[in-house]
Protein backbone atom coordinates (compact mmCIF):
# COMPACT_ATOMS: atom_id res chain seq x y z
CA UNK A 1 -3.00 18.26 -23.00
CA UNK A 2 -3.46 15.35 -20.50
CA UNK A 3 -6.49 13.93 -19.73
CA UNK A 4 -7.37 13.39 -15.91
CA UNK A 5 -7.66 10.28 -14.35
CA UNK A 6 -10.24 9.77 -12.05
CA UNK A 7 -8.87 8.58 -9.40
CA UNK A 8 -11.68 6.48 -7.63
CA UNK A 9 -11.63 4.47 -10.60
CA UNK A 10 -8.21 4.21 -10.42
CA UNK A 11 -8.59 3.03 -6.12
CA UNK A 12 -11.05 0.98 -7.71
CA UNK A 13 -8.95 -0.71 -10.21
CA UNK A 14 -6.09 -1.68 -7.85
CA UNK A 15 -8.35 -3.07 -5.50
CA UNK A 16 -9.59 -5.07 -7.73
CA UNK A 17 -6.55 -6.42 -9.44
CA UNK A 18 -5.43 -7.16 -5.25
CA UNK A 19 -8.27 -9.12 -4.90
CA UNK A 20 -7.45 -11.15 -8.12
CA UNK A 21 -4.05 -11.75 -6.85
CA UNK A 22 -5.36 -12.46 -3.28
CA UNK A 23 -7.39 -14.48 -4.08
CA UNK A 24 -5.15 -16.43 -6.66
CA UNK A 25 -2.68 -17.04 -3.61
CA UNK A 26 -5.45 -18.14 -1.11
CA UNK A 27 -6.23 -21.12 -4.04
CA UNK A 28 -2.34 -21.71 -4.27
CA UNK A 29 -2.71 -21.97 -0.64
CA UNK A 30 -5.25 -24.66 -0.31
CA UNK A 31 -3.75 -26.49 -2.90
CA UNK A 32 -0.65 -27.31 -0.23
CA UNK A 33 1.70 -26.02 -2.87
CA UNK A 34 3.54 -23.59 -0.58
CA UNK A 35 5.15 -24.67 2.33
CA UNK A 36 5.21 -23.02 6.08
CA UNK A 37 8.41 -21.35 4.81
CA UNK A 38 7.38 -19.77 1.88
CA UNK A 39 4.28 -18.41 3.35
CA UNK A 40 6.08 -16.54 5.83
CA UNK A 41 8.67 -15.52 3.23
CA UNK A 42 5.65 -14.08 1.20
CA UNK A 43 3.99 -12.47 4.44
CA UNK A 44 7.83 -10.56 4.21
CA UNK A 45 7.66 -9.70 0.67
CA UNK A 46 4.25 -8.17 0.97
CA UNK A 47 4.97 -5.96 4.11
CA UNK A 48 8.54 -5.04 2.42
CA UNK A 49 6.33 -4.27 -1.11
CA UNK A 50 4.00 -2.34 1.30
CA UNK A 51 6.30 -0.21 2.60
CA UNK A 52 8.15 0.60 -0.60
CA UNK A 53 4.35 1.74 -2.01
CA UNK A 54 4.07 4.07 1.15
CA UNK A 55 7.60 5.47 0.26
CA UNK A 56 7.32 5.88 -3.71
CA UNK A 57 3.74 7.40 -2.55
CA UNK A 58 4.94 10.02 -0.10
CA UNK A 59 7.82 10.34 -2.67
CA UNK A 60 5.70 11.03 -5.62
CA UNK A 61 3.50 13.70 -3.37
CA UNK A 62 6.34 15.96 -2.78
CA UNK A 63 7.66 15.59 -6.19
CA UNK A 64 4.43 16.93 -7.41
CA UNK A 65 3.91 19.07 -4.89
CA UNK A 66 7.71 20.87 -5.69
CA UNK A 67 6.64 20.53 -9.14
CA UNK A 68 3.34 22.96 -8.45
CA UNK A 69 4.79 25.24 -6.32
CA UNK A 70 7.91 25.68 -8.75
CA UNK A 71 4.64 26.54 -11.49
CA UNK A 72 5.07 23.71 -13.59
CA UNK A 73 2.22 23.55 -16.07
CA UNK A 74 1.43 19.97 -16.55
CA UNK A 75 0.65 19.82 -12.55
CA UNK A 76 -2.52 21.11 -11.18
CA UNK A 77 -3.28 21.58 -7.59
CA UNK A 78 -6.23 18.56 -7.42
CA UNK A 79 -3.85 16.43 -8.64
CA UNK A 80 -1.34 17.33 -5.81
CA UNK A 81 -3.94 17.63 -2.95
CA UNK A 82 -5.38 13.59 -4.47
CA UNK A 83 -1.71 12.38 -4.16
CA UNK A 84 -1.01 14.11 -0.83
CA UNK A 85 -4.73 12.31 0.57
CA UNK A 86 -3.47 9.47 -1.26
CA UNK A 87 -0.23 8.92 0.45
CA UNK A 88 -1.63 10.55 4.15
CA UNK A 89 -3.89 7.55 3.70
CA UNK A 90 -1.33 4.91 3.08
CA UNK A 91 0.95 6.16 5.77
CA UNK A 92 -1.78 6.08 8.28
CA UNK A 93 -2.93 2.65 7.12
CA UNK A 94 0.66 1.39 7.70
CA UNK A 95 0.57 2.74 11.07
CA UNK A 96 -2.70 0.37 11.89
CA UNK A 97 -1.02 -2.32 10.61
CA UNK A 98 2.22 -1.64 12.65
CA UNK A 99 0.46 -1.05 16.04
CA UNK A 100 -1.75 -4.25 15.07
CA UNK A 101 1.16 -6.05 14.53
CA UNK A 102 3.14 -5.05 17.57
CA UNK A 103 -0.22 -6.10 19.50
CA UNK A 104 -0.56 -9.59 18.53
CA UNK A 105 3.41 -9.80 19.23
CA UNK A 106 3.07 -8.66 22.92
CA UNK A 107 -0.04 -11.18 23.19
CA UNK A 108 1.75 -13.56 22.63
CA UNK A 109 5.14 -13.17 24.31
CA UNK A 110 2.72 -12.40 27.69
CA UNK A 111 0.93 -16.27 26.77
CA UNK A 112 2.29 -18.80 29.62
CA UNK A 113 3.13 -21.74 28.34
């Protein structure tokens, strides 16, 4: 028998292990031990890591959700529907991000120099 997670503990949990971790880089940061090149390489490797998490979300959603509707007994439909929300919400988040994104870009190839 498993035992539910809760999964607003769980939201709660990795946001606040990214805070740690944000907040570790921000000090690393203001210590001038990363140069102008590695904090764009970084910016990179967090929007790549981003996008992967979006993927193995939406990934893991229909997994589950093939696994429920083929009437697998270890899945339950709340724990489909959370992982569905879960992934709709990443997705759309990444969208913001994209149009925000493609926004500051056309600001600034309309600046005159």
């Amino acid at each position: 028998m498993t035992v539910p997670v809760n999964p607003l503990t769980s939201a709660l949990q990795q946001m606040q292990s990214m805070a740690a971790e944000a907040a570790g880089e921000s000090k690393a940061a203001s210590l001038g031990e990363q140069s102008g090149a590695a904090t764009a390489g970084s910016f990179a490797t967090a929007l790549k890591s981003s996008i992967d998490k979006i993927s193995d979300d939406q990934n893991k959603a229909v997994g589950e959700s093939q696994a429920f509707e083929m009437g697998s007994p270890n899945v339950s439909l709340s724990d489909v529907m959370v992982d569905m929300q879960k992934a709709n919400l990443g997705l759309q988040f990444g969208l913001q991000v994209r149009n925000k994104l493609v926004a500051a870009y056309n600001d600034i190839m309309q600046m005159s120099i």
